[in-house]
Protein backbone atom coordinates (compact mmCIF):
# COMPACT_ATOMS: atom_id res chain seq x y z
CA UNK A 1 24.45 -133.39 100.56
CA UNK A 2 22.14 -134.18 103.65
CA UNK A 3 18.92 -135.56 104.55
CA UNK A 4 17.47 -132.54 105.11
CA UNK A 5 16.85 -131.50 101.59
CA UNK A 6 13.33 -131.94 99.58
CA UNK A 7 13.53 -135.26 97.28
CA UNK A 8 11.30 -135.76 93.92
CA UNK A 9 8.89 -137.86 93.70
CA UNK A 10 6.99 -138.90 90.55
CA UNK A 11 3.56 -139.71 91.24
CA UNK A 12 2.16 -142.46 88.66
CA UNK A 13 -0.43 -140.85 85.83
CA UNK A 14 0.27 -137.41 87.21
CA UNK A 15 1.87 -134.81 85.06
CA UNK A 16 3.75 -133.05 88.22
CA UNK A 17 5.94 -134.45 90.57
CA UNK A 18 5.24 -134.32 94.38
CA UNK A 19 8.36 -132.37 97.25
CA UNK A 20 9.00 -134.98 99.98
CA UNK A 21 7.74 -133.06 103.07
CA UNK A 22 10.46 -130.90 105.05
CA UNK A 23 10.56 -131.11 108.93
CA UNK A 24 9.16 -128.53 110.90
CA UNK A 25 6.56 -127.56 107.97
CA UNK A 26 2.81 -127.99 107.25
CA UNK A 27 1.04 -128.38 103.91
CA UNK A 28 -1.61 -125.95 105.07
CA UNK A 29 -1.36 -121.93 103.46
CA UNK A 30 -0.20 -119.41 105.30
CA UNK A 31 -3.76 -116.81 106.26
CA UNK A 32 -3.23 -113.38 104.93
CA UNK A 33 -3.92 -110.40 106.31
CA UNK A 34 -6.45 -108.54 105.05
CA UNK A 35 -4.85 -106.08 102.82
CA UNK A 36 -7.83 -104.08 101.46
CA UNK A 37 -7.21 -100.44 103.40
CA UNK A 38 -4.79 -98.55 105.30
CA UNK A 39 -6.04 -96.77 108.84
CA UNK A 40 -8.08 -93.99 107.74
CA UNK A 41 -4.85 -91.93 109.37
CA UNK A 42 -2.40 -93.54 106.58
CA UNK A 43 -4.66 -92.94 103.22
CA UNK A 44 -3.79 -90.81 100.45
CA UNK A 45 -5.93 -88.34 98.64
CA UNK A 46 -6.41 -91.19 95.83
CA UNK A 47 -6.94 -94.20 98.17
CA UNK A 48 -10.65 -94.04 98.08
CA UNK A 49 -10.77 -93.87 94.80
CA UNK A 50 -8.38 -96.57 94.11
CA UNK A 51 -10.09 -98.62 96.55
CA UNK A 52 -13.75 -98.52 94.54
CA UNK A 53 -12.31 -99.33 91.07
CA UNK A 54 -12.38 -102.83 89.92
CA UNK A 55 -10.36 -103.90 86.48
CA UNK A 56 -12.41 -104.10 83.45
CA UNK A 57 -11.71 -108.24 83.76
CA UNK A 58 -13.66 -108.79 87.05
C-alpha cells in the first residue's frame, strides 16, 4: 500500500465519514455542459417534441 490512497475519517456526531483529500484534486464540481439540444443540423424528427415534455413529477 502507499500514501497515495484516500484514508477514512470519522467525523464526531456525523453519520458519514469524510475521504482524506487526494493530490492534484479540488473539492469543487466539475461545470456541465449544457446538454439541453443538439445543433439544429443533428435533431431528429422527435427532438422537439421530446424537448417540450416535462415528466408528470416536475
Amino acid at each position: 500500500m502507499t500514501d497515495e490512497r484516500q484514508r477514512i475519517v470519522r467525523v464526531a456526531g456525523a453519520r458519514r465519514a469524510k475521504l482524506t483529500p487526494v493530490e492534484g484534486t479540488t473539492s469543487e464540481p466539475h461545470a456541465r455542459e449544457d446538454p439541453s439540444a443538439p445543433p439544429p443540423a443533428e435533431r431528429g424528427p422527435n427532438d422537439e417534441r421530446m424537448l417540450r415534455e416535462v415528466p408528470p413529477h416536475y
